[in-house]
N, C-alpha and C. Protein backbone atom coordinates (compact mmCIF):
# COMPACT_ATOMS: atom_id res chain seq x y z
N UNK A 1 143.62 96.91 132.35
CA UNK A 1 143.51 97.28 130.96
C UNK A 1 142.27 96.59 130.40
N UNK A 2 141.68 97.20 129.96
CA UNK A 2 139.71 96.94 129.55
C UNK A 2 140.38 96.34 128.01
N UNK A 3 140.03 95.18 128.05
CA UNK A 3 140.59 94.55 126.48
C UNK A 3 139.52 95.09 125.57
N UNK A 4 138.08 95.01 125.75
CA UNK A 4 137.01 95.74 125.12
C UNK A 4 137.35 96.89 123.99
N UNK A 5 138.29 97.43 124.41
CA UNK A 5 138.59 98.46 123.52
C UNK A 5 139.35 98.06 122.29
N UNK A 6 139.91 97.21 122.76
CA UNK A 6 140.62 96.67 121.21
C UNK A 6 139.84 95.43 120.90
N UNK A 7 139.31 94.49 121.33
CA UNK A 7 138.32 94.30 120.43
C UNK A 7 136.98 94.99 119.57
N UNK A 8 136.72 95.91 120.65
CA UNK A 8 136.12 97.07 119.43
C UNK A 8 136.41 97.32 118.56
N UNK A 9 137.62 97.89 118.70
CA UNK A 9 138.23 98.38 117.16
C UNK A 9 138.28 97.81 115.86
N UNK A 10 138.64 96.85 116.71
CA UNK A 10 139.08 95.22 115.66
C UNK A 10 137.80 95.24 114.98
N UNK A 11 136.50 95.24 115.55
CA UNK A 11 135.48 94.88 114.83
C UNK A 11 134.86 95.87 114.01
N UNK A 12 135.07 97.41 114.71
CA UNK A 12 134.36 98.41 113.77
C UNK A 12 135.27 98.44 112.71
N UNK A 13 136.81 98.15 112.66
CA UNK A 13 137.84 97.89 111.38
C UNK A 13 137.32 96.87 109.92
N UNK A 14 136.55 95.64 110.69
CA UNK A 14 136.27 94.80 110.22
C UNK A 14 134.53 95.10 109.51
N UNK A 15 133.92 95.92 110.17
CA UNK A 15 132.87 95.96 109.49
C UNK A 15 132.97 97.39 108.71
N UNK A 16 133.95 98.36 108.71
CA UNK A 16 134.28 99.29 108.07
C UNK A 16 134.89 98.98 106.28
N UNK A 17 135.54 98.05 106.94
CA UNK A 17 135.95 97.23 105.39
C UNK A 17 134.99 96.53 104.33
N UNK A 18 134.19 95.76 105.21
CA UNK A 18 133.18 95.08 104.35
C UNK A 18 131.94 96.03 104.57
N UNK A 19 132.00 97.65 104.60
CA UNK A 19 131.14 98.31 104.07
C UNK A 19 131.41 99.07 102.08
N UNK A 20 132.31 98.31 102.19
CA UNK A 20 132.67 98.53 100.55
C UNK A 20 132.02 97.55 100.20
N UNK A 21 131.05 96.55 100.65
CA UNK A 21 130.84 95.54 100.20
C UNK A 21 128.89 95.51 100.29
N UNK A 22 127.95 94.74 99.52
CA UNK A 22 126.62 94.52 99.30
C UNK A 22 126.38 94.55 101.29
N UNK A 23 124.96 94.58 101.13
CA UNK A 23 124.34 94.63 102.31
C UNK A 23 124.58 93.27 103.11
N UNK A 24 124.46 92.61 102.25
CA UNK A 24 124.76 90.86 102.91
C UNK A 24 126.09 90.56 103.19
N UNK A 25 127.11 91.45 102.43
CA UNK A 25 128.54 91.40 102.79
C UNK A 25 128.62 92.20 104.47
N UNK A 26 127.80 93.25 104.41
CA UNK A 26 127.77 93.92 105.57
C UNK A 26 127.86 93.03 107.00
N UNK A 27 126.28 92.66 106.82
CA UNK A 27 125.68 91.73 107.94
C UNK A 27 126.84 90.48 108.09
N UNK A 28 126.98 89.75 106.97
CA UNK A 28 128.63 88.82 107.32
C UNK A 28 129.83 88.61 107.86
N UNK A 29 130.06 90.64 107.64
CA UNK A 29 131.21 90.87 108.20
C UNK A 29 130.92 90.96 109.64
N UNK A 30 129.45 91.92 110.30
CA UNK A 30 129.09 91.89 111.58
C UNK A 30 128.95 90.91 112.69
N UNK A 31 128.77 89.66 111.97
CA UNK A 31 128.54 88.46 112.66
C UNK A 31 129.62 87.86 112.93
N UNK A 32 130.51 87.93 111.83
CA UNK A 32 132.00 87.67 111.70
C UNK A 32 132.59 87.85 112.88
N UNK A 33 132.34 89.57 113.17
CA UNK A 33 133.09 90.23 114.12
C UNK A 33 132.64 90.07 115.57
N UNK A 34 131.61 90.11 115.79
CA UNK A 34 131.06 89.58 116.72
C UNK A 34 131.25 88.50 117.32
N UNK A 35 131.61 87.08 116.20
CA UNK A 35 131.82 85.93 116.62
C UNK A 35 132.98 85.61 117.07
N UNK A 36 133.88 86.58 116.69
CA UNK A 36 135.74 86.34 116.78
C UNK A 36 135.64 87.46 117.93
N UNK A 37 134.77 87.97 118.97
CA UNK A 37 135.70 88.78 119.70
C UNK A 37 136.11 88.08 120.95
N UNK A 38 135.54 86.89 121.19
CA UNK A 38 136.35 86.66 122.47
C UNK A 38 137.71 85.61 122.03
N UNK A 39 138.02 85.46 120.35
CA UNK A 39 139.20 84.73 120.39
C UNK A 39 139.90 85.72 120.01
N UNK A 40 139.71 87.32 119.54
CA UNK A 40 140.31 88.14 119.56
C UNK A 40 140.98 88.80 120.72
N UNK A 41 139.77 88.42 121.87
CA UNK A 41 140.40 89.13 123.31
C UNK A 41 141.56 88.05 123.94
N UNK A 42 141.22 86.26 123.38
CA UNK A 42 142.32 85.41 123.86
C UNK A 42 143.72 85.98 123.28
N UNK A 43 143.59 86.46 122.25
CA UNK A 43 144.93 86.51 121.58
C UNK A 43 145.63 87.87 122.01
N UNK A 44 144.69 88.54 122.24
CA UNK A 44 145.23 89.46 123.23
C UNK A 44 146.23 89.41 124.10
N UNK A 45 145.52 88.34 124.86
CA UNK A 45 146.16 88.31 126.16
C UNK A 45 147.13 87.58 125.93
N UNK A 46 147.11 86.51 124.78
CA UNK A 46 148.38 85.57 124.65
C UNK A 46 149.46 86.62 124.31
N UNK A 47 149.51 87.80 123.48
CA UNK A 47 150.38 88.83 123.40
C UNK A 47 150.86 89.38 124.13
N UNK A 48 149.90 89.67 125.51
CA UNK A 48 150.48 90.42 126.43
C UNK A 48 151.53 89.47 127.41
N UNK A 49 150.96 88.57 127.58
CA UNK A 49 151.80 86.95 127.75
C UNK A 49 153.32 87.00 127.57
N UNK A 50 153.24 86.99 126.41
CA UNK A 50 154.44 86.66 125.45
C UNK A 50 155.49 88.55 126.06
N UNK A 51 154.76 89.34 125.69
CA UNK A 51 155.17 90.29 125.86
C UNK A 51 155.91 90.40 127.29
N UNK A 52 155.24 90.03 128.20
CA UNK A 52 156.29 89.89 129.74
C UNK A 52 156.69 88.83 129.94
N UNK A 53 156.86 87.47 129.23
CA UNK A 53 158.17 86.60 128.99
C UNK A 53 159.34 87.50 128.84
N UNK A 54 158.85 88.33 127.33
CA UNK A 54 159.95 88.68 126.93
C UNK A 54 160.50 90.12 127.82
N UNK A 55 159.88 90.75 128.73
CA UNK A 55 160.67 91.20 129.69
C UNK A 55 161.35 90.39 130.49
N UNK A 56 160.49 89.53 131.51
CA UNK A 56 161.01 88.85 132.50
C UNK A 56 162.43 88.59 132.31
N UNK A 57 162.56 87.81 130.78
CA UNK A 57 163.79 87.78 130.30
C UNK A 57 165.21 88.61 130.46
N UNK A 58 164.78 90.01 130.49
CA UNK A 58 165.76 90.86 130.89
C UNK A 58 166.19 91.44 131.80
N UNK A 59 164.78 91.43 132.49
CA UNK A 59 165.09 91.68 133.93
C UNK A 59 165.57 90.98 134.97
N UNK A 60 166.21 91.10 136.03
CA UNK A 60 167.10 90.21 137.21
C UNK A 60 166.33 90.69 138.36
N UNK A 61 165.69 91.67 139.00
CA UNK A 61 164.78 91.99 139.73
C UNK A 61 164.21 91.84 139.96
N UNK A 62 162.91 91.77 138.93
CA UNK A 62 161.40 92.27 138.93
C UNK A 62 160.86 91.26 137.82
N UNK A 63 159.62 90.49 137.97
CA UNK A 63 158.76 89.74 136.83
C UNK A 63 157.51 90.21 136.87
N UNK A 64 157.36 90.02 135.68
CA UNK A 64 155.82 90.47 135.01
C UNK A 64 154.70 89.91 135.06
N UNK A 65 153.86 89.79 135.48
CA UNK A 65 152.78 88.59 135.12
C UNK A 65 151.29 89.32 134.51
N UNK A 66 151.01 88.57 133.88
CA UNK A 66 149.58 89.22 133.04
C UNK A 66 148.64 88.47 133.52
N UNK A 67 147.16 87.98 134.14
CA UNK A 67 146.14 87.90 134.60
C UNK A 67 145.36 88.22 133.69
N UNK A 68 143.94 87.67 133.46
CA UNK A 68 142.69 88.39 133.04
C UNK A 68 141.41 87.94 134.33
N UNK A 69 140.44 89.09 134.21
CA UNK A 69 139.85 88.90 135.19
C UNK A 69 138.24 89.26 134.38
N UNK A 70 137.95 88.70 133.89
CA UNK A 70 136.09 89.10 133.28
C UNK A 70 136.91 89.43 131.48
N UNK A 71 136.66 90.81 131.39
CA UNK A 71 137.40 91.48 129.87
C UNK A 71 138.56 92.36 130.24
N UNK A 72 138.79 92.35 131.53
CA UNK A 72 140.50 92.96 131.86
C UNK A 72 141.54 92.07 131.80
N UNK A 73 142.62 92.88 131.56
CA UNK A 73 143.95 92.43 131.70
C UNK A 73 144.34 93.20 132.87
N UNK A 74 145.16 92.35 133.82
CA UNK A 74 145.68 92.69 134.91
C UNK A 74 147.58 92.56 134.49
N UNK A 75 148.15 93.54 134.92
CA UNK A 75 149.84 93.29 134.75
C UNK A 75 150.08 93.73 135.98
N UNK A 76 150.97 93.36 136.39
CA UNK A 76 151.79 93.17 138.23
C UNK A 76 153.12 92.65 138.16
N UNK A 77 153.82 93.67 138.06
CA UNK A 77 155.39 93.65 138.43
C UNK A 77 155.58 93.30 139.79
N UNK A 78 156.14 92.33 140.01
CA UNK A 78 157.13 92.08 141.25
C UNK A 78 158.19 91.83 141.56
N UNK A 79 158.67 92.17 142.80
CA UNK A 79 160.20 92.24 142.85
C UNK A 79 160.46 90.62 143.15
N UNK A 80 161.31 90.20 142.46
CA UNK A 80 161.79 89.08 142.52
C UNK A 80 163.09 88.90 144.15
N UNK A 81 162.36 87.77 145.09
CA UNK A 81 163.34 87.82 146.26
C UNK A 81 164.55 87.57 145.86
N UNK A 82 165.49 88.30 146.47
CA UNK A 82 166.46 87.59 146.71
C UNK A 82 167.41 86.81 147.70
N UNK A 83 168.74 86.43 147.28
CA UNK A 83 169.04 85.33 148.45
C UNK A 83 169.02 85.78 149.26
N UNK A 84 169.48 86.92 149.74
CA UNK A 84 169.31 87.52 151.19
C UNK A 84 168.17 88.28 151.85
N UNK A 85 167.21 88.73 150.77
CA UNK A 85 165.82 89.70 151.59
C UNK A 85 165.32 89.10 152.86
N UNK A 86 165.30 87.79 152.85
CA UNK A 86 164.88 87.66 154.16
C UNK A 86 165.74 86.45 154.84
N UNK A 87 166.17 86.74 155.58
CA UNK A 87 167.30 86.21 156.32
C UNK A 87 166.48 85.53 157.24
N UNK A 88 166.98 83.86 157.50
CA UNK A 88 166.34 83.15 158.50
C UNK A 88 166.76 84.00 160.05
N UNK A 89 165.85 83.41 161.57
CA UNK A 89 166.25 84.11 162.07
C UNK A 89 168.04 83.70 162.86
N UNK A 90 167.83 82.67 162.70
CA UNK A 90 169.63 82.36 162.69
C UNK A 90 170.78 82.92 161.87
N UNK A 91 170.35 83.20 160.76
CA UNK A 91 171.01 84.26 159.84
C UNK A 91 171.56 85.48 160.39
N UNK A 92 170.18 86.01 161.19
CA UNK A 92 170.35 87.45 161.57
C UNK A 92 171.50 87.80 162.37
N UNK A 93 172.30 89.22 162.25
CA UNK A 93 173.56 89.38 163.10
C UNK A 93 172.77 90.50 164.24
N UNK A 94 173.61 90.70 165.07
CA UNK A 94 173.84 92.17 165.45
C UNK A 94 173.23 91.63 167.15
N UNK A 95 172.77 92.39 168.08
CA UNK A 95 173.07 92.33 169.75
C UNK A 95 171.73 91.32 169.42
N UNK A 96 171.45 90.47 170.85
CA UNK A 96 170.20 90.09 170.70
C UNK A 96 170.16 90.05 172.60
N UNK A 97 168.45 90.98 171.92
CA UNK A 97 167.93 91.13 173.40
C UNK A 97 166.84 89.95 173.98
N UNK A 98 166.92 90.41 175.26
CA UNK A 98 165.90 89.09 176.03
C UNK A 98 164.59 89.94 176.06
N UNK A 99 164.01 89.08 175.79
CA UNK A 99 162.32 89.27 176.16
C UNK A 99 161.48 88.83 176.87
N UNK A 100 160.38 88.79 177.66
CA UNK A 100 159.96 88.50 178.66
C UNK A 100 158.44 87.85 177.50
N UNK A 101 158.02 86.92 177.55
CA UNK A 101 156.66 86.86 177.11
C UNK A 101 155.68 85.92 177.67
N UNK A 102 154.41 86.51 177.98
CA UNK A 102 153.68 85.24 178.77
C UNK A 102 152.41 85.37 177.79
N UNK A 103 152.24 83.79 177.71
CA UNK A 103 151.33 83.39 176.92
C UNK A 103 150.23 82.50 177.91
N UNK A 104 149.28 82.53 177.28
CA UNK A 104 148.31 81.34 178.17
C UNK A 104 149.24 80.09 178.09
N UNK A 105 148.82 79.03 178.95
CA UNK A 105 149.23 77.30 179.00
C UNK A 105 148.65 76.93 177.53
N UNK A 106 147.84 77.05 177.02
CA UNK A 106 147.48 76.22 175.96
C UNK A 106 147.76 76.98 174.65
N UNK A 107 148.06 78.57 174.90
CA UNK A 107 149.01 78.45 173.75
C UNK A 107 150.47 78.40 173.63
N UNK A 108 151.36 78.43 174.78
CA UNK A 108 152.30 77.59 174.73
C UNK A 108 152.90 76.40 174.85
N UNK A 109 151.41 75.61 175.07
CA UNK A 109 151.98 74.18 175.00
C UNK A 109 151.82 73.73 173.21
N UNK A 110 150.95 74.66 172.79
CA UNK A 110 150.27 74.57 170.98
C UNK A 110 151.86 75.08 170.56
N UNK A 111 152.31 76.03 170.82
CA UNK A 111 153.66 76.61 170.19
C UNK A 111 154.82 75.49 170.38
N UNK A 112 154.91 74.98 171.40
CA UNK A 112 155.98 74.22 171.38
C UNK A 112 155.94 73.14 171.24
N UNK A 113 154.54 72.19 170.90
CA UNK A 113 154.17 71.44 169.74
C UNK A 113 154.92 71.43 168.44
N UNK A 114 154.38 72.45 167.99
CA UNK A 114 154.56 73.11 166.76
C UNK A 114 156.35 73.58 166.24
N UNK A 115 157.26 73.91 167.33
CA UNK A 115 158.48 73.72 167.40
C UNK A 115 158.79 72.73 167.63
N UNK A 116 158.37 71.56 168.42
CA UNK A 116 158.99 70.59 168.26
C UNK A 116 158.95 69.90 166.88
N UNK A 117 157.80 69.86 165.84
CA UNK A 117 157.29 69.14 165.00
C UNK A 117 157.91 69.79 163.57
N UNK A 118 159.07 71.01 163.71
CA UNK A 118 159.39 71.62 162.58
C UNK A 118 160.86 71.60 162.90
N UNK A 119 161.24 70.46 164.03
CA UNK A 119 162.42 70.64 164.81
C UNK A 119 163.23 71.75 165.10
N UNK A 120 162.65 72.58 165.55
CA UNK A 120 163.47 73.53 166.30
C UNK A 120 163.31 74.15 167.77
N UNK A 121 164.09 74.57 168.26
CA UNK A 121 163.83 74.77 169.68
C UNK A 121 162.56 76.03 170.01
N UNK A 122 161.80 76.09 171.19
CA UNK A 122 160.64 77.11 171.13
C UNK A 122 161.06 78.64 170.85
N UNK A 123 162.19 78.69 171.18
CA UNK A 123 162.98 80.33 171.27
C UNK A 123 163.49 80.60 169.81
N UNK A 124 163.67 79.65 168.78
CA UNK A 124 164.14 79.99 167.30
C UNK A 124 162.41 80.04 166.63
N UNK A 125 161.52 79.31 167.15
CA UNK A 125 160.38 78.90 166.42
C UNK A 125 159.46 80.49 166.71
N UNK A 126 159.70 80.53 168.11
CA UNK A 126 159.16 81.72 168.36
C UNK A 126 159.63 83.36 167.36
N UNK A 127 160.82 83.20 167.58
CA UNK A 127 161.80 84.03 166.77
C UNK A 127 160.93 84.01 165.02
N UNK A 128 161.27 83.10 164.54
CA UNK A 128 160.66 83.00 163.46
C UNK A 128 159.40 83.21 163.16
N UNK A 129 158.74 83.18 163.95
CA UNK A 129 157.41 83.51 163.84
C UNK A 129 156.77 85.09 163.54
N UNK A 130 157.72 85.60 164.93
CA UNK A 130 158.15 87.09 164.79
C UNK A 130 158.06 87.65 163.53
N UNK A 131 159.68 87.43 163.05
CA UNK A 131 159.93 87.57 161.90
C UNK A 131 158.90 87.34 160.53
N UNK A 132 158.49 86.16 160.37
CA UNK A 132 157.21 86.53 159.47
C UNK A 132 155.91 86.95 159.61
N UNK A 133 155.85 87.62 160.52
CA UNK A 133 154.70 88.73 161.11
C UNK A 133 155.40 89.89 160.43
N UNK A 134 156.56 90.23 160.51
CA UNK A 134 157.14 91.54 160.47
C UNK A 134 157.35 91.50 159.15
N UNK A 135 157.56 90.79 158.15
CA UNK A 135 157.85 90.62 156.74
C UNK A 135 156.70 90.82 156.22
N UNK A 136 155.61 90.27 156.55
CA UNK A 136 154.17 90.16 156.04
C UNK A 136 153.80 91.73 156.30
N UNK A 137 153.68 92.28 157.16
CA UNK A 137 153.77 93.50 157.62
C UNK A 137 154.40 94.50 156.64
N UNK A 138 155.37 94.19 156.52
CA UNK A 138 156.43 95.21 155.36
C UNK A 138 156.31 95.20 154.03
N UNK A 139 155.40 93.95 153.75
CA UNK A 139 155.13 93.62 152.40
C UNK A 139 153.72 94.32 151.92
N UNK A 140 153.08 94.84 152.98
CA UNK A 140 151.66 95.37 153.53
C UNK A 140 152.48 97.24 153.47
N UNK A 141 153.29 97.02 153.84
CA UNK A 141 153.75 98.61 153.70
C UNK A 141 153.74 99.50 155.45
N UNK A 142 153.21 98.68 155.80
CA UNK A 142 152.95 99.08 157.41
C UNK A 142 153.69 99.15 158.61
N UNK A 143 153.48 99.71 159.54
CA UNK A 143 154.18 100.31 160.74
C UNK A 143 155.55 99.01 160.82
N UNK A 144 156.99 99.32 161.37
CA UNK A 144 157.64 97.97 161.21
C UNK A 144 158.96 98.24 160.17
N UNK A 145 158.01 98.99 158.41
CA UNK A 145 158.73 98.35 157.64
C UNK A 145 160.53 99.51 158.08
N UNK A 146 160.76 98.13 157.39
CA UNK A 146 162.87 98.21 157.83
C UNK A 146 162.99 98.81 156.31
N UNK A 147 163.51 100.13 155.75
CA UNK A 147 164.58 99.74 154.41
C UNK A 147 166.07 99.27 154.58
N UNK A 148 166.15 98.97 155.92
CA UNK A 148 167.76 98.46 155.87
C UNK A 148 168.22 97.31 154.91
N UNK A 149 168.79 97.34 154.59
CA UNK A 149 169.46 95.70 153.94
C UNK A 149 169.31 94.46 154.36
């Protein structure tokens, strides 16, 4: 959302008014307006602010967030996780198959480093790893994604 536009307004409003007014009232009001547009564009955004508080508020899902980036406003709904969207991989139910995987020596001696140092065994660490490849993936929209529950 290009804030530009409503500070425009704001200002051709403002020098539209003080055209009822002497030439020097003119130029006053122009400078005026000019000088207040970037605390006009802050207040902007503090509105839009306030404005997805006061959603967030109602919603149980999804939060709002407002951004500015140069003279835009950025808004981005997201779904708020919940307790279960992503299930550790110990969580997970259902058959579990064996897999065969060969890695070089030095990156499975780096992996099971790395499981040892987050205490868990190489086959849950590995597991997990999986798993947030495949989440990251789904969050990307890409080949993978599950709508299951």
């Amino acid at each position: 959302m290009d804030l530009n536009k409503y500070t425009a307004q704001l200002r051709e409003n403002l020098i539209a008014a003080a055209a009822l007014g002497d030439e020097k009232t003119q130029a006053t009001a122009a400078a005026l307006a000019a000088a207040t547009e970037n605390s006009a564009r802050l207040v902007l955004l503090a509105a839009l602010s306030d404005l997805a508080a006061e959603v967030n508020a109602t919603l149980t899902d999804r939060t709002v967030h407002v951004s500015v980036e140069g003279t835009d406003a950025h808004v981005d709904v997201r779904k708020t996780p919940g307790e279960h969207d992503n299930p550790s991989f110990e969580e997970m139910t259902g058959d579990i198959s064996r897999v065969t995987l060969r890695l070089v020596e030095q990156i499975k001696s780096r992996a099971e480093e790395a499981a040892a140092q987050s205490g868990q065994s190489l086959n849950s660490w590995l597991g997990a790893a999986v798993q947030g490849a495949l989440r990251d993936q789904m969050k990307r929209g890409g080949p993978g994604r599950c709508d299951a529950p």
